[in-house]
N, C-alpha and C. Protein backbone atom coordinates (compact mmCIF):
# COMPACT_ATOMS: atom_id res chain seq x y z
N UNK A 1 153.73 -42.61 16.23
CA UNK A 1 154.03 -42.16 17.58
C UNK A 1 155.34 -42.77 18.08
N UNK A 2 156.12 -43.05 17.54
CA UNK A 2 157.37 -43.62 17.35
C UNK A 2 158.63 -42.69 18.59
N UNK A 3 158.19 -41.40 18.05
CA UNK A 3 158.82 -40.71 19.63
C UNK A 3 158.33 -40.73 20.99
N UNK A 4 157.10 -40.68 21.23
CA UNK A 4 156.19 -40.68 22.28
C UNK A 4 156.59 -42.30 22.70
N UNK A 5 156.96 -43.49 21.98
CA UNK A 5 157.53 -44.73 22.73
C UNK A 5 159.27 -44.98 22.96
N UNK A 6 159.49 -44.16 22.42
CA UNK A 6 160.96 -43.78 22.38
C UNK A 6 161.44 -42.69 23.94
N UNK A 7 159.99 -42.27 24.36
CA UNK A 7 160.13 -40.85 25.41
C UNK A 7 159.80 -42.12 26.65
N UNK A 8 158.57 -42.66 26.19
CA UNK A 8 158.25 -44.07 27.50
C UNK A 8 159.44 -44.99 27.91
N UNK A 9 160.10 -45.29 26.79
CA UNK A 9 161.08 -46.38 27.18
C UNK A 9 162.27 -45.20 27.92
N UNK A 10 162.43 -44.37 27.69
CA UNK A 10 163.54 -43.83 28.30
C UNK A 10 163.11 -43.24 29.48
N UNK A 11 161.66 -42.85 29.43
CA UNK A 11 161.45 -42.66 31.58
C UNK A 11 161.21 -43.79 32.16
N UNK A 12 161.48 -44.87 31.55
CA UNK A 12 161.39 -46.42 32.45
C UNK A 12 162.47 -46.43 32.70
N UNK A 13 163.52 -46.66 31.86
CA UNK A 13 165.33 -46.74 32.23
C UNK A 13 165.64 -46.02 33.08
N UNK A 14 165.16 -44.18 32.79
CA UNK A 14 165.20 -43.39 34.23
C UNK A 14 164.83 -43.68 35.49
N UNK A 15 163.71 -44.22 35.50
CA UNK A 15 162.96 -45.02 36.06
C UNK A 15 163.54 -45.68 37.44
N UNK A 16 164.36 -46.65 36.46
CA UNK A 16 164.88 -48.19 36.74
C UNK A 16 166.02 -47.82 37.67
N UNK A 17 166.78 -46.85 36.73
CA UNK A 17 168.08 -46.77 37.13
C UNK A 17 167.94 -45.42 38.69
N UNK A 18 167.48 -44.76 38.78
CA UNK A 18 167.16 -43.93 39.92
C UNK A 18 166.60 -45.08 41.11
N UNK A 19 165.86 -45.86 40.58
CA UNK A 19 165.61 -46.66 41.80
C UNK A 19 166.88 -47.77 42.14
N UNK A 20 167.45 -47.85 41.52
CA UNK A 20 168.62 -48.67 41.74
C UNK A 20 169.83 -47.55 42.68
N UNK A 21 169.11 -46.51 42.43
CA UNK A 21 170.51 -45.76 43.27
C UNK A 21 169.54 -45.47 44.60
N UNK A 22 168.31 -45.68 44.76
CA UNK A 22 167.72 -45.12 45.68
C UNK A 22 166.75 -44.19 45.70
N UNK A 23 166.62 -43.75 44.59
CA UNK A 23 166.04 -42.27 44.73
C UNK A 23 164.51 -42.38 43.76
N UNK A 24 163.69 -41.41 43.57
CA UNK A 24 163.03 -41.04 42.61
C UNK A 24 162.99 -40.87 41.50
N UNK A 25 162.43 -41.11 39.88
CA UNK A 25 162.52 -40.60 38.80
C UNK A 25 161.56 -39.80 38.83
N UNK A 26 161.39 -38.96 38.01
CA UNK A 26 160.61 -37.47 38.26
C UNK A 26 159.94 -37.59 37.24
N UNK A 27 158.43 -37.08 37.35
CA UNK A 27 156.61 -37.46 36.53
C UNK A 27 157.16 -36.80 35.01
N UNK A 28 156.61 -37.35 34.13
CA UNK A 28 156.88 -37.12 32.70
C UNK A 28 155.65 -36.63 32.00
N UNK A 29 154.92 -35.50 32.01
CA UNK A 29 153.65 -35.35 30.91
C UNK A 29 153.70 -35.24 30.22
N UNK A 30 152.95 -35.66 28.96
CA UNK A 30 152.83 -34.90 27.49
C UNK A 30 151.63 -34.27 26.98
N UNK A 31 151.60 -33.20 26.42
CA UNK A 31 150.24 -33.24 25.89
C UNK A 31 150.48 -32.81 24.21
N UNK A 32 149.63 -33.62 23.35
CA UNK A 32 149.51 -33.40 22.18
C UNK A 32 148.41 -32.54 22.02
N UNK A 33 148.34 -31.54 21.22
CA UNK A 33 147.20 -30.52 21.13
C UNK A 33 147.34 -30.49 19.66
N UNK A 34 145.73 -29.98 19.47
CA UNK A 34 145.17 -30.35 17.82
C UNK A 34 144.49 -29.08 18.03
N UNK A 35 144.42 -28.56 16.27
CA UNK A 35 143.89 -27.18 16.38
C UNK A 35 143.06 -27.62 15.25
N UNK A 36 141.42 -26.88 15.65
CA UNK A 36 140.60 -26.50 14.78
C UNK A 36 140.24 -25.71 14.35
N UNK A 37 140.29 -24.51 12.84
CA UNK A 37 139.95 -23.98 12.72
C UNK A 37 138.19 -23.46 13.61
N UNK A 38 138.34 -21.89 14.02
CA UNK A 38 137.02 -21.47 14.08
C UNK A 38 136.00 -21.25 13.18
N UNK A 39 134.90 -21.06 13.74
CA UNK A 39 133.61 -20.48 12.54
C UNK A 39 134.32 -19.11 11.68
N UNK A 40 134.16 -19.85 10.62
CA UNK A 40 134.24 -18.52 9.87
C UNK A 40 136.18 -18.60 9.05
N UNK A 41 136.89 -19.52 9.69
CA UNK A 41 138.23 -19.96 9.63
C UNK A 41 138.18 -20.67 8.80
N UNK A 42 139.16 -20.67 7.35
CA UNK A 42 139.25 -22.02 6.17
C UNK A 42 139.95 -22.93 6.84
N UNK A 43 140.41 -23.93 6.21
CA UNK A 43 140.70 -25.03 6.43
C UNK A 43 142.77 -24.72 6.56
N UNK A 44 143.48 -25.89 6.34
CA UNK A 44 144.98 -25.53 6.65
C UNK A 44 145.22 -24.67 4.85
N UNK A 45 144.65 -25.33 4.13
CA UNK A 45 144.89 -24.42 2.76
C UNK A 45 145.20 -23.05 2.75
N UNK A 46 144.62 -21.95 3.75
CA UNK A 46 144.35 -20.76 3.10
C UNK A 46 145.49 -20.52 3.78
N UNK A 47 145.68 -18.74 3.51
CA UNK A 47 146.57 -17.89 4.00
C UNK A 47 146.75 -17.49 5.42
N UNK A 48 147.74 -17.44 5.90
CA UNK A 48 147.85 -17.38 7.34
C UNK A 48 147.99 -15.42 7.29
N UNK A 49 147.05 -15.34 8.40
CA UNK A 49 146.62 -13.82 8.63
C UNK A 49 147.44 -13.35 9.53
N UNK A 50 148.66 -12.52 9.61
CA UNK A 50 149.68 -12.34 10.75
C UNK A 50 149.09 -11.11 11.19
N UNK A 51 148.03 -10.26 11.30
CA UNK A 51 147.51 -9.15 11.61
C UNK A 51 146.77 -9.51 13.27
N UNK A 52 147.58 -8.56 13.92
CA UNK A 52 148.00 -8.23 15.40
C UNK A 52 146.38 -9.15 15.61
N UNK A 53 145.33 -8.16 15.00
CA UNK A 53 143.83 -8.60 15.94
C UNK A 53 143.34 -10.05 15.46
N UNK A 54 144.16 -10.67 14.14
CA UNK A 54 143.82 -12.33 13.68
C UNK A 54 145.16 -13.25 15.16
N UNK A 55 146.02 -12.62 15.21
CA UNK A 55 146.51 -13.32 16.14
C UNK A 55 146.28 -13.27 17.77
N UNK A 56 145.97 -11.98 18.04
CA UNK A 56 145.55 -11.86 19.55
C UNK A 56 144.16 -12.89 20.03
N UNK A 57 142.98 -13.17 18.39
CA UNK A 57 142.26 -14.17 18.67
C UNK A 57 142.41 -15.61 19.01
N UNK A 58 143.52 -15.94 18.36
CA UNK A 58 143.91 -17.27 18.18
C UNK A 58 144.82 -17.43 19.39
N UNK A 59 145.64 -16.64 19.90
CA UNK A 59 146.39 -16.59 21.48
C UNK A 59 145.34 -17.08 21.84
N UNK A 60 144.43 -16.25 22.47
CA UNK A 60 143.52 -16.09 23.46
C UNK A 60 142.63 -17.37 23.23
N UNK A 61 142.14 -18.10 22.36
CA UNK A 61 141.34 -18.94 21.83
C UNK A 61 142.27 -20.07 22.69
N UNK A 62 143.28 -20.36 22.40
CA UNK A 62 144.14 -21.19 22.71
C UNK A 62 144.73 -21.24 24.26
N UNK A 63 144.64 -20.05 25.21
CA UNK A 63 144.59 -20.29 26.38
C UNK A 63 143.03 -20.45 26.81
N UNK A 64 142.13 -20.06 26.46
CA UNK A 64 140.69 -20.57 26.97
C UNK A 64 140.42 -21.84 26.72
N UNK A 65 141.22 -22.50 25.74
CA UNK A 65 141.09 -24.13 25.53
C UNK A 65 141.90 -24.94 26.49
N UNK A 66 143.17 -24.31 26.98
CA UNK A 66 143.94 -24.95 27.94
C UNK A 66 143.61 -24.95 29.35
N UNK A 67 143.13 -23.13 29.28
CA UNK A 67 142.52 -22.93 30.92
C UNK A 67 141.62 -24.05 31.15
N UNK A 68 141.05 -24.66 30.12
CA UNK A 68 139.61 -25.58 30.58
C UNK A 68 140.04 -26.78 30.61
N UNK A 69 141.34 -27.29 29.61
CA UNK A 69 141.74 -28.80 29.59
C UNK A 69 142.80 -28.93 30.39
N UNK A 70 143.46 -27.95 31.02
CA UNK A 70 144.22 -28.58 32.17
C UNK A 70 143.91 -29.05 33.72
N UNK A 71 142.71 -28.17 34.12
CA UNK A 71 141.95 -28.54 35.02
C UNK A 71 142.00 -30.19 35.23
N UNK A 72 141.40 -30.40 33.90
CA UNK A 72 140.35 -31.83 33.92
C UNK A 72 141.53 -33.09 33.41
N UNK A 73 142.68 -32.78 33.49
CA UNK A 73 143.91 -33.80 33.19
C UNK A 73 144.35 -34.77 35.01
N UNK A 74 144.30 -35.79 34.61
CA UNK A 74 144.76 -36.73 35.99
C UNK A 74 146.52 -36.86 35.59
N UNK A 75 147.10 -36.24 36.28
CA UNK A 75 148.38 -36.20 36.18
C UNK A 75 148.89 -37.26 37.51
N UNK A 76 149.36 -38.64 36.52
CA UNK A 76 149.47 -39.19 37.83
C UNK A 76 151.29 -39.14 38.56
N UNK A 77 151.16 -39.32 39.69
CA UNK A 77 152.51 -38.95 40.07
C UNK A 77 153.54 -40.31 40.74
N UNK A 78 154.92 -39.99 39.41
CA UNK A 78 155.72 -41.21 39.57
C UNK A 78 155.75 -41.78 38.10
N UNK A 79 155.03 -41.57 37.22
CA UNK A 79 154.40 -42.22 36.02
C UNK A 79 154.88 -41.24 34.75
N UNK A 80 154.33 -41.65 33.60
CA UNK A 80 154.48 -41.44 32.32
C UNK A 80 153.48 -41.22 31.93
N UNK A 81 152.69 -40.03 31.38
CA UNK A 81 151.37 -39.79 30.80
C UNK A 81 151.27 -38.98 30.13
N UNK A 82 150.52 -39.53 28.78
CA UNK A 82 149.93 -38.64 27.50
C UNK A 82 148.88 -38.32 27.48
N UNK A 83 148.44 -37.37 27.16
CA UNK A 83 147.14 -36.57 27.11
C UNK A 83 147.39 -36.03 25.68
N UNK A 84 146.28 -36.44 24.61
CA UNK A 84 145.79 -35.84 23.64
C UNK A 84 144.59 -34.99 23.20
N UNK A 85 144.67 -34.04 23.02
CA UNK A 85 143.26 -33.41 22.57
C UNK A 85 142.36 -33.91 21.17
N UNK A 86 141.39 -33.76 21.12
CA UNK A 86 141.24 -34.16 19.68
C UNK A 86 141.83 -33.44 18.22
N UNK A 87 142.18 -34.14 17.73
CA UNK A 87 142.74 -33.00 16.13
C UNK A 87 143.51 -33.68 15.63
């Protein structure tokens, strides 16, 4: 995670240095997202299915996972925060 402390140390300096002029540094989120194959889905081995109705599932799969995990994220404000999903 070598970038993700490389992204922290540089919204602290932002940080630092905005408050030295007066002003605000502006909220930094991240989110790492992990994908699991579905039922019925092989593992990363197999062939990737580019057919319109294998991908319109996996869109859609993937905003019903966000519609539900962005809700429930504490985004705090002023700060630096990572949010990982499992994967």
């Amino acid at each position: 995670m070598l970038l993700l402390d490389h992204a922290r140390r540089e919204h602290a300096l932002r940080a630092r240095i905005a408050e030295l002029g007066g002003e605000r540094a502006g909220d930094v989120t991240i989110l790492l997202l992990g994908y699991h194959p579905g039922p019925g889905e092989e593992g990363p081995q197999k062939g990737f299915d580019y057919a319109a109705r294998a991908l319109s599932a996996h869109w859609a799969a993937g905003e019903r996972d966000l519609g539900a995990t962005l809700p429930a994220l504490a985004i705090p404000s002023g700060g630096f925060a990572v949010h990982a999903t499992p994967g």
